[in-house]
Protein backbone atom coordinates (compact mmCIF):
# COMPACT_ATOMS: atom_id res chain seq x y z
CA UNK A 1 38.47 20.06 4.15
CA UNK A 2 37.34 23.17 2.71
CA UNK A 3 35.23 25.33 5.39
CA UNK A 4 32.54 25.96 2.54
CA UNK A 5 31.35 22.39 3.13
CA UNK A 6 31.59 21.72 6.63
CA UNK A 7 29.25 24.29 7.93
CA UNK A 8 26.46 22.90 5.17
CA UNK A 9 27.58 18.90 6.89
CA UNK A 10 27.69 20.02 10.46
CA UNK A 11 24.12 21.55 9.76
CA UNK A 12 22.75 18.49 7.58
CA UNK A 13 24.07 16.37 10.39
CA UNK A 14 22.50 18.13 13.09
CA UNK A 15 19.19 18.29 11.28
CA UNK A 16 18.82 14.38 10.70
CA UNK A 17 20.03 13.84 14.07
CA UNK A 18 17.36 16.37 15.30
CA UNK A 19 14.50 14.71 13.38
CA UNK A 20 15.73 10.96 14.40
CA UNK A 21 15.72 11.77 17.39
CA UNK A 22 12.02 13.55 17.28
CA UNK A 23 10.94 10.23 15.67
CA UNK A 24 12.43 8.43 18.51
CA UNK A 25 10.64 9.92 20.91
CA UNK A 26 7.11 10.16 19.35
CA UNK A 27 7.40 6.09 18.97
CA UNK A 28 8.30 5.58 22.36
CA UNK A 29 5.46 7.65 23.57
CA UNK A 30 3.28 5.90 21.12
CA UNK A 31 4.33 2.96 22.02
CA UNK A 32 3.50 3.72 25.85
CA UNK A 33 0.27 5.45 25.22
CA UNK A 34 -0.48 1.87 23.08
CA UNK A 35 0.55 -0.33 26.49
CA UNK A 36 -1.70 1.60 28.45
CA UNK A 37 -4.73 1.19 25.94
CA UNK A 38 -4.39 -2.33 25.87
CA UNK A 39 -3.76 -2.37 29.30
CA UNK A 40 -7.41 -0.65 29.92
CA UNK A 41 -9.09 -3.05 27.70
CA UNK A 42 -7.44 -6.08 29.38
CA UNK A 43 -8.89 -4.51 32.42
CA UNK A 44 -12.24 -3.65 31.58
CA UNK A 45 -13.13 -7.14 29.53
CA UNK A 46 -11.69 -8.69 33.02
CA UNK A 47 -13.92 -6.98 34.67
CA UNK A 48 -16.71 -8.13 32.51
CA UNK A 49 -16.45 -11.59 32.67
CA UNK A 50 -16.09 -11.18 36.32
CA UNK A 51 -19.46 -9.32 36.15
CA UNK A 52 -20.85 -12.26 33.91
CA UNK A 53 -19.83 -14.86 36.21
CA UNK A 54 -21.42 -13.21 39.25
CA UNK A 55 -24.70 -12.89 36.83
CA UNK A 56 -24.66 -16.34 35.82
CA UNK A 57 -24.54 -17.28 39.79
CA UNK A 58 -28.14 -15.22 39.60
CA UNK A 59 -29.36 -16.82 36.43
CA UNK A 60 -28.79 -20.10 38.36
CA UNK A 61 -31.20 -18.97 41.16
CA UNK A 62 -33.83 -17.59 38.64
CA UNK A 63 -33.88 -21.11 37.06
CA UNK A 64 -33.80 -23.03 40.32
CA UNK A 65 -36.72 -21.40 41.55
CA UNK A 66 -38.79 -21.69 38.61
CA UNK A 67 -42.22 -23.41 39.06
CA UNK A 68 -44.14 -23.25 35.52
CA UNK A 69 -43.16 -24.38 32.63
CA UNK A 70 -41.29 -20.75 31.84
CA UNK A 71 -38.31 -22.81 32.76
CA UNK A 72 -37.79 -24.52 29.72
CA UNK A 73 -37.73 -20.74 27.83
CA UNK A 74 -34.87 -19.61 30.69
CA UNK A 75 -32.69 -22.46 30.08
CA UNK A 76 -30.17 -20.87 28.12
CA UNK A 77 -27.71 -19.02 30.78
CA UNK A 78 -26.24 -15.67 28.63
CA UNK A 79 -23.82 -14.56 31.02
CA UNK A 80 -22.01 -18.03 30.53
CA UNK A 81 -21.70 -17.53 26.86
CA UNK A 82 -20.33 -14.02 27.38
CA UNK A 83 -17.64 -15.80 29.68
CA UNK A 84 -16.25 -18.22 26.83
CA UNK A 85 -16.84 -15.74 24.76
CA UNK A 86 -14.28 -13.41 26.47
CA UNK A 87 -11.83 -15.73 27.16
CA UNK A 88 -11.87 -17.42 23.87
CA UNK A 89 -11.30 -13.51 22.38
CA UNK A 90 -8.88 -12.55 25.26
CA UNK A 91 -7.94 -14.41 27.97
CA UNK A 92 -6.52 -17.93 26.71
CA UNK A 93 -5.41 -19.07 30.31
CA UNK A 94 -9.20 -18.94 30.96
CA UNK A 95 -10.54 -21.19 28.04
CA UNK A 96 -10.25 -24.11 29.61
CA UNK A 97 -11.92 -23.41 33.37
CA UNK A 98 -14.37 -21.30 31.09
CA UNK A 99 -15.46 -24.45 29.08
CA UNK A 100 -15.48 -26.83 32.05
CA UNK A 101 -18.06 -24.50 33.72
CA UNK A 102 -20.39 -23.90 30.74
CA UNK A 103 -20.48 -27.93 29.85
CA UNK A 104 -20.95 -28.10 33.85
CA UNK A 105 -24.04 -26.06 33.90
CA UNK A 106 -25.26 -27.11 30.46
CA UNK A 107 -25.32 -30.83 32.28
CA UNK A 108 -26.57 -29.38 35.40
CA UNK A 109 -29.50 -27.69 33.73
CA UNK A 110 -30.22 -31.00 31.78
CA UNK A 111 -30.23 -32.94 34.92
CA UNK A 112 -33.03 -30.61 36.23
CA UNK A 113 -35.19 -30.84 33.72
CA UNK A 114 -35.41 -34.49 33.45
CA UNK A 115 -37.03 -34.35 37.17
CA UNK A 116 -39.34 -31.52 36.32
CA UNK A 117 -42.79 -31.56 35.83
CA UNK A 118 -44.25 -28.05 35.88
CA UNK A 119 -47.26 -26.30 38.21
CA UNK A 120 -45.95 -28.94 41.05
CA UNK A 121 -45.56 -26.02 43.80
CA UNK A 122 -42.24 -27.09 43.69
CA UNK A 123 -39.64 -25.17 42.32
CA UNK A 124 -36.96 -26.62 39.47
CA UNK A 125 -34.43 -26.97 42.49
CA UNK A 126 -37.25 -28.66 45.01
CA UNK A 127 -38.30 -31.00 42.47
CA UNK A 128 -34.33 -31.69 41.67
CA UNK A 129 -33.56 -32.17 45.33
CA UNK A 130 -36.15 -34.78 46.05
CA UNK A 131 -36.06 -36.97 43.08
CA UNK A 132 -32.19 -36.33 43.48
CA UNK A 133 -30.32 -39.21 42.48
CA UNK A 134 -26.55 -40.09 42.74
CA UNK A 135 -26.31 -38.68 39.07
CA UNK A 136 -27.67 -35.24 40.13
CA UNK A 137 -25.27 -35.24 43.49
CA UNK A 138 -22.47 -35.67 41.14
CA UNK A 139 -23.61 -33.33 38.39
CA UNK A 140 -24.30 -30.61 41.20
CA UNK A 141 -20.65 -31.09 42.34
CA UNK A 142 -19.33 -30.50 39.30
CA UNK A 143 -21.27 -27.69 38.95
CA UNK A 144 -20.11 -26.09 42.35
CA UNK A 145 -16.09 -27.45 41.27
CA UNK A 146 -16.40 -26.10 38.13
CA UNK A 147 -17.70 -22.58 38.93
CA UNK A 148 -14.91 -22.45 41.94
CA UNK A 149 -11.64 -23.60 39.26
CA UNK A 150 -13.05 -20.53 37.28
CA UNK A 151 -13.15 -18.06 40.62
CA UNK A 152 -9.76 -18.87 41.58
CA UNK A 153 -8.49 -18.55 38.23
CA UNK A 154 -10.02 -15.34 37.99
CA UNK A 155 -8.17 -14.56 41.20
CA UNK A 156 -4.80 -16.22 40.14
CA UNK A 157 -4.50 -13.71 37.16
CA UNK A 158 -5.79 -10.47 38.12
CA UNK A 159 -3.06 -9.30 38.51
CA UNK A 160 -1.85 -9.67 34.88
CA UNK A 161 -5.35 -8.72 33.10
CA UNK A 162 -6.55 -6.43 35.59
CA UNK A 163 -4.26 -3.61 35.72
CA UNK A 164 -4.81 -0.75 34.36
């Protein structure tokens, strides 16, 4: 082969393999800097349905000791709509303990209102306790089972949502 066109090859060659290369790189960081976004976002939505269950624990007590008839305005429990929310968007291993808890409470609160009768002195979780029934026993249970399947769920996969 004539020397006039091997330099001009040798230098083509070593320019596309310079700016493969280059490409190569840049997608591989890319594609690391991507992981670690998601990653974050995993994390910090984990955290926030954490958060949310913790507030919904609260929201409980703020209904349970309700005595006037603000009760039936506080009813509606936010924090467990964020948590289907979030796992319906995000974490699909939690759908399922997420939707047992929400229908738990939903019942739960229903339960409680039936026995209420407001400006008693006695708060929604006084009035629940001593008109309890075997029906609110069992609803309260599955309340309390409910919220715990969603706890240790939240513990079982930490570990894959919650790094960062």
């Amino acid at each position: 082969m004539d020397e006039k066109f091997l330099v001009p090859l040798v230098a083509a060659f070593s320019t596309v393999c310079g700016i493969l290369l280059t490409q190569f790189f840049t997608l591989f960081k890319e594609s690391i800097i991507s992981k670690r976004e998601k990653n974050s976002l995993f994390r910090e939505k984990y955290e926030q349905l954490a958060t949310n269950l913790s507030d919904s624990e609260s929201h409980k007590l703020i209904f349970n000791n309700t005595e006037t008839e603000e009760i039936f305005s506080i009813t509606q429990n936010k924090s467990i709509d964020n948590i289907i929310v979030l796992s319906y968007l995000y974490f699909p291993e939690l759908i399922e303990p997420s939707r047992n808890y929400y229908n738990a409470y939903q019942n739960y609160v229903k339960s409680t209102l039936e026995k209420f009768i407001p400006d008693t002195g006695l708060s929604a979780a006084m009035q629940a306790a001593t008109y309890a029934d075997e029906n609110m026993e069992l609803t309260l249970n599955k309340l309390h089972d409910s919220q715990k399947k969603l706890y240790d769920c939240l513990r079982k996969y930490a570990p894959k949502y919650a790094r960062a």
